[in-house]
C-alpha atoms as a PDB file:
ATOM      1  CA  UNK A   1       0.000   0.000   0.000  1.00  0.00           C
ATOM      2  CA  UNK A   2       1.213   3.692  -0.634  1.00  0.00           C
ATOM      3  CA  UNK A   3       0.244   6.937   0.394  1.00  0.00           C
ATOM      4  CA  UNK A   4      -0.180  10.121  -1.232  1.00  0.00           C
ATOM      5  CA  UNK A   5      -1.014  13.274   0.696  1.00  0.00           C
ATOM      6  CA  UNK A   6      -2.362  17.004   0.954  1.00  0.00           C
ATOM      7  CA  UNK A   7      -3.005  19.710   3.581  1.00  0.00           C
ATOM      8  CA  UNK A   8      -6.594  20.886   2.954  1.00  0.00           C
ATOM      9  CA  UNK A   9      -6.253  24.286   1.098  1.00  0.00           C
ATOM     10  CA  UNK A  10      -2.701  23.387  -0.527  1.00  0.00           C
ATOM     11  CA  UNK A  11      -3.238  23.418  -4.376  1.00  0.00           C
ATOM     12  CA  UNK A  12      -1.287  20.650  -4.585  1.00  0.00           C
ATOM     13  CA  UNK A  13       0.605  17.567  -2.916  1.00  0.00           C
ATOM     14  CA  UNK A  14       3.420  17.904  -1.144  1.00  0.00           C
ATOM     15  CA  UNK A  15       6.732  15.427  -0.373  1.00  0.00           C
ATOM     16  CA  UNK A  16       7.406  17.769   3.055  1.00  0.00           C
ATOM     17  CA  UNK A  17       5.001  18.827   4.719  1.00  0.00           C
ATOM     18  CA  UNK A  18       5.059  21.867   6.696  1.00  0.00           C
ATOM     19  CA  UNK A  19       3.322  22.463   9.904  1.00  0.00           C
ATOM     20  CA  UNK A  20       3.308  25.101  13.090  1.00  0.00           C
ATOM     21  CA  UNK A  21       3.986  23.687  16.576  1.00  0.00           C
ATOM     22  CA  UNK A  22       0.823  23.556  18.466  1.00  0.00           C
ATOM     23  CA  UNK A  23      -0.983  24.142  15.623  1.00  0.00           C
ATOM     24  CA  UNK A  24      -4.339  21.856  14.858  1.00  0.00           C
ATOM     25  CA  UNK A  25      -4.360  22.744  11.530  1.00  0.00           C
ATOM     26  CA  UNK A  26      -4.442  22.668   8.503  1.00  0.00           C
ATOM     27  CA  UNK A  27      -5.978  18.901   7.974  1.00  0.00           C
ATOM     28  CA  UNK A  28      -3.846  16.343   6.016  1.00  0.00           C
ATOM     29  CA  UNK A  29      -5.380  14.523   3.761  1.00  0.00           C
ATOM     30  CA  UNK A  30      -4.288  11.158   2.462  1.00  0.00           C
ATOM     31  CA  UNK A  31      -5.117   8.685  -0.619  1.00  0.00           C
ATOM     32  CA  UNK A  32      -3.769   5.184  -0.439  1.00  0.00           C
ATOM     33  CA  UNK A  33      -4.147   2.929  -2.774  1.00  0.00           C
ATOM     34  CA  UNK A  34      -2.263  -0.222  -4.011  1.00  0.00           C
ATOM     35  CA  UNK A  35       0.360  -1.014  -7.175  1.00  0.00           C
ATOM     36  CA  UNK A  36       0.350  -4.359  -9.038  1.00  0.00           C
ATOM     37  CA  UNK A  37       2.844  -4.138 -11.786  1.00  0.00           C
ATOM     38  CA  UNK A  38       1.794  -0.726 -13.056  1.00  0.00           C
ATOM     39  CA  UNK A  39      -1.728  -0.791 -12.438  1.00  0.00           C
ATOM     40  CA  UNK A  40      -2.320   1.675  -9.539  1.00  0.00           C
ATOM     41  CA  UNK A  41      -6.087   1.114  -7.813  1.00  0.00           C
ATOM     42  CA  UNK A  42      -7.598   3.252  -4.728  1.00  0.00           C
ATOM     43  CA  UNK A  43      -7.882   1.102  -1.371  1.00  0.00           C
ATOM     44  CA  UNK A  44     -11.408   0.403  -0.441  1.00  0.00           C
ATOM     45  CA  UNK A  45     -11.170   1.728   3.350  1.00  0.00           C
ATOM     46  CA  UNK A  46     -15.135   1.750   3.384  1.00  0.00           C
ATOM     47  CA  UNK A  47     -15.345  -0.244   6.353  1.00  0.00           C
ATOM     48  CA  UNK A  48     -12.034  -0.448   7.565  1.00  0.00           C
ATOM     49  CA  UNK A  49     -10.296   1.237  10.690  1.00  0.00           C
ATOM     50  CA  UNK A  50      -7.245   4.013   9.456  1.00  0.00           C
ATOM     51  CA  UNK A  51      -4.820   5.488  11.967  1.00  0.00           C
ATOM     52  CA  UNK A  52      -2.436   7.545  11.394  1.00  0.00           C
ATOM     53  CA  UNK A  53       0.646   7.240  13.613  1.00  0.00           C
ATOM     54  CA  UNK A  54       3.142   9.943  14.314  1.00  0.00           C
ATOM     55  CA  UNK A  55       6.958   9.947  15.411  1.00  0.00           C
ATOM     56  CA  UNK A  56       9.518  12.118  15.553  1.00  0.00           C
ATOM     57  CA  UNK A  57      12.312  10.870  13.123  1.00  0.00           C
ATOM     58  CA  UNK A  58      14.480   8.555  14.358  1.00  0.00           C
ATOM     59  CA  UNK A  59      12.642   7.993  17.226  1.00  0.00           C
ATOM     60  CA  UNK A  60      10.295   4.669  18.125  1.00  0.00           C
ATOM     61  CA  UNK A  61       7.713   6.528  20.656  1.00  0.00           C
ATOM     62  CA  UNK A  62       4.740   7.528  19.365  1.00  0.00           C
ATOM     63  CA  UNK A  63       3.330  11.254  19.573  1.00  0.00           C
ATOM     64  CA  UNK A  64      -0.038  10.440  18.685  1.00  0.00           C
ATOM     65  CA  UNK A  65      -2.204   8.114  16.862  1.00  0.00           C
ATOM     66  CA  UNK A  66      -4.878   9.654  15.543  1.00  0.00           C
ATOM     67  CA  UNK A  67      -7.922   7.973  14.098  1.00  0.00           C
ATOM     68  CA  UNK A  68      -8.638   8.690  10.314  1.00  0.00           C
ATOM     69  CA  UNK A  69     -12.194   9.948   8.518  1.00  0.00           C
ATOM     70  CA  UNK A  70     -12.669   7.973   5.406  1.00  0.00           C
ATOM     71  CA  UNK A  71     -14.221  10.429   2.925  1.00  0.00           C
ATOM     72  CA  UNK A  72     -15.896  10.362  -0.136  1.00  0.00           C
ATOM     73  CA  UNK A  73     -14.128  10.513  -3.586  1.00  0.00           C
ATOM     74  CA  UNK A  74     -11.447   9.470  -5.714  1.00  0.00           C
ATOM     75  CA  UNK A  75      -8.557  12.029  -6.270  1.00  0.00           C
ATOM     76  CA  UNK A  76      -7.420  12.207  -9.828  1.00  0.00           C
ATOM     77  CA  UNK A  77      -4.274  12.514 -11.081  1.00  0.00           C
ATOM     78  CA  UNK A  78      -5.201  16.430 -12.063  1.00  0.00           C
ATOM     79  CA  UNK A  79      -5.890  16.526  -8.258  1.00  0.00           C
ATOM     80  CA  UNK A  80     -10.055  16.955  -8.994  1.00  0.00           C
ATOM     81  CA  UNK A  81     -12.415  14.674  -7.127  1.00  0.00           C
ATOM     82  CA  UNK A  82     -15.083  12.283  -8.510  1.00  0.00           C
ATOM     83  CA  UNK A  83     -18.090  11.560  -6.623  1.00  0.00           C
ATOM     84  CA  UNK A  84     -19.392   9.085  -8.793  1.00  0.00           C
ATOM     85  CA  UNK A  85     -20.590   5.956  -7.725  1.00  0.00           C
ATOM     86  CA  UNK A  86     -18.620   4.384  -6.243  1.00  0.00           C
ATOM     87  CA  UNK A  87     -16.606   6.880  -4.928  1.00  0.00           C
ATOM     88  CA  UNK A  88     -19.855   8.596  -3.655  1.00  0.00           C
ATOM     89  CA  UNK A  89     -19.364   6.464  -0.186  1.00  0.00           C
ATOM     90  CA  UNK A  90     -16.856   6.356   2.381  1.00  0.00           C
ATOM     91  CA  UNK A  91     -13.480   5.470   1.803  1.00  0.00           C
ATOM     92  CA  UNK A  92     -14.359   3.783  -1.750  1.00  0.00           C
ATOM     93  CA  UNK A  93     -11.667   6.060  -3.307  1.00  0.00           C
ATOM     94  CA  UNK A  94      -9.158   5.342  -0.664  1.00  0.00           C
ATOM     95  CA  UNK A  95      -9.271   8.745   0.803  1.00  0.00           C
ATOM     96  CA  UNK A  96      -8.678   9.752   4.866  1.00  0.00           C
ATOM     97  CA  UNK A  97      -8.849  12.590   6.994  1.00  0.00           C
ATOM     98  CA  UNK A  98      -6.735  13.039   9.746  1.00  0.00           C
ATOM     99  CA  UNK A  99      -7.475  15.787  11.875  1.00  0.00           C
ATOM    100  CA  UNK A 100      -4.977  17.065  14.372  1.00  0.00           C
ATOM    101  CA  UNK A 101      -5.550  16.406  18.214  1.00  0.00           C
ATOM    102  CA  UNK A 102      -4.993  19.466  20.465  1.00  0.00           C
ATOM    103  CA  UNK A 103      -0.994  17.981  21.321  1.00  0.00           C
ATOM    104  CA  UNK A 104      -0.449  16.144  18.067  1.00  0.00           C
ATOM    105  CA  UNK A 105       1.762  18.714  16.891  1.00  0.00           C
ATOM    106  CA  UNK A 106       3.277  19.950  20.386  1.00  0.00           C
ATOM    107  CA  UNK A 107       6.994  18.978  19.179  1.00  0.00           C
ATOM    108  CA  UNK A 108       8.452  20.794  16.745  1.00  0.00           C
ATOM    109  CA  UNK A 109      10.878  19.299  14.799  1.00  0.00           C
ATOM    110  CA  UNK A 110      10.687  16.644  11.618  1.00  0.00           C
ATOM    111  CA  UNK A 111       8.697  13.871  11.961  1.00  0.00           C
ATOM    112  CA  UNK A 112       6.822  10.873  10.462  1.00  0.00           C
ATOM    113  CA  UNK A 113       3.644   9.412  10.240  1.00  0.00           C
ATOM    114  CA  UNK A 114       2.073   5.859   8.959  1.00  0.00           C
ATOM    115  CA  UNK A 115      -1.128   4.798   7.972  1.00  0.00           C
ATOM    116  CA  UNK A 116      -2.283   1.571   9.710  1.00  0.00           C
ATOM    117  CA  UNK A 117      -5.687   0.220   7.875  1.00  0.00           C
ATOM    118  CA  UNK A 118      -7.347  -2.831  10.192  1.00  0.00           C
ATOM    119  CA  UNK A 119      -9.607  -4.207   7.756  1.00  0.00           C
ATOM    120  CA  UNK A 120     -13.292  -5.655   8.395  1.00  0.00           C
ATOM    121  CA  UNK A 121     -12.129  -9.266   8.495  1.00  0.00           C
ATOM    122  CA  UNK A 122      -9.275  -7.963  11.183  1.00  0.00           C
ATOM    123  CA  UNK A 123      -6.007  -8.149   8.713  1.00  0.00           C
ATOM    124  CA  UNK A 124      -3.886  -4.920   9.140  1.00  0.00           C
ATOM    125  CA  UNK A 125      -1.968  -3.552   6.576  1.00  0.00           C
ATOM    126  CA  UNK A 126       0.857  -0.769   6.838  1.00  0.00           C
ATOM    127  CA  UNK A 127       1.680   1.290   4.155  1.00  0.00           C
ATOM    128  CA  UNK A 128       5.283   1.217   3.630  1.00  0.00           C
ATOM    129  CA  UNK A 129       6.229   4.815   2.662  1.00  0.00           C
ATOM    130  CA  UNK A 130       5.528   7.429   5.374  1.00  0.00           C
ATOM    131  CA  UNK A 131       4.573  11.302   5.114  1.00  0.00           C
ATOM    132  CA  UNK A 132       6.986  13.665   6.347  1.00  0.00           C
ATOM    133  CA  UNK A 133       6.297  16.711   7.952  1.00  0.00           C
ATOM    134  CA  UNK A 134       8.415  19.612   9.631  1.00  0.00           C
ATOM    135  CA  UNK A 135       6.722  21.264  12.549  1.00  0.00           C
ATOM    136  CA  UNK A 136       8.460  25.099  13.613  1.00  0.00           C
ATOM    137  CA  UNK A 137       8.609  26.245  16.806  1.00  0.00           C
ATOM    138  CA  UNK A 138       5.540  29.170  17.433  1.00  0.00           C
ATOM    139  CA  UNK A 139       7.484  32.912  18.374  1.00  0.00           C
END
């Protein structure tokens, strides 16, 4: 599984993303999906279980795991949305939202997060590549 993501508001993806300490947002939003050969498809999280794990790099303790939102749509590779069945429902397209808690971004510095997807049937999958994220200090 791999994951593609976007602060809500940014006109486009980002490979860093950058954050304010203390801050609880702007919210990140993430597409996974899955690649056989070179056949990319959305993951259907409809009625699976997302988190979204952070760390500071480097580091094994946790900061915060924060549960995901599955959301409607399918983002294209133009970065437009379809709502068309059936991407009208849940987590069809493979789309999350995770919003910050109040002390998920209390450390500044750069860190990492994971998406951990416990499915229906109670298989977990990770995806393997991670969003990074700096976090400044506030003045």
């Amino acid at each position: 599984m791999q994951i593609t993501t976007s602060l809500i508001g940014s006109s486009s993806s980002e490979s860093l993303l950058k954050l304010i300490q203390g801050d609880t947002r702007p919210n990140l939003i993430v597409n996974l999906s899955s690649q056989t050969n070179s056949n990319v498809t959305p993951l259907n999280v409809n009625t699976a279980t997302c988190l979204f794990k952070l760390r500071k790099v480097k580091t094994t303790q946790l900061l915060d795991t924060i549960l995901c939102v599955p959301l409607p749509g399918l983002e294209n590779s133009d970065g437009s949305i379809t709502f068309t069945a059936p991407y009208d429902q849940l987590g069809a397209g493979g789309r999350i939202l995770v919003a910050w808690n109040p002390n998920s971004l209390a450390v500044a510095g750069t860190l990492e997060g994971e998406v951990e997807v416990t499915f229906a049937d109670g298989t977990i999958q990770t995806a393997y590549n991670v969003a990074r994220m700096i976090v400044r200090s506030q003045f």
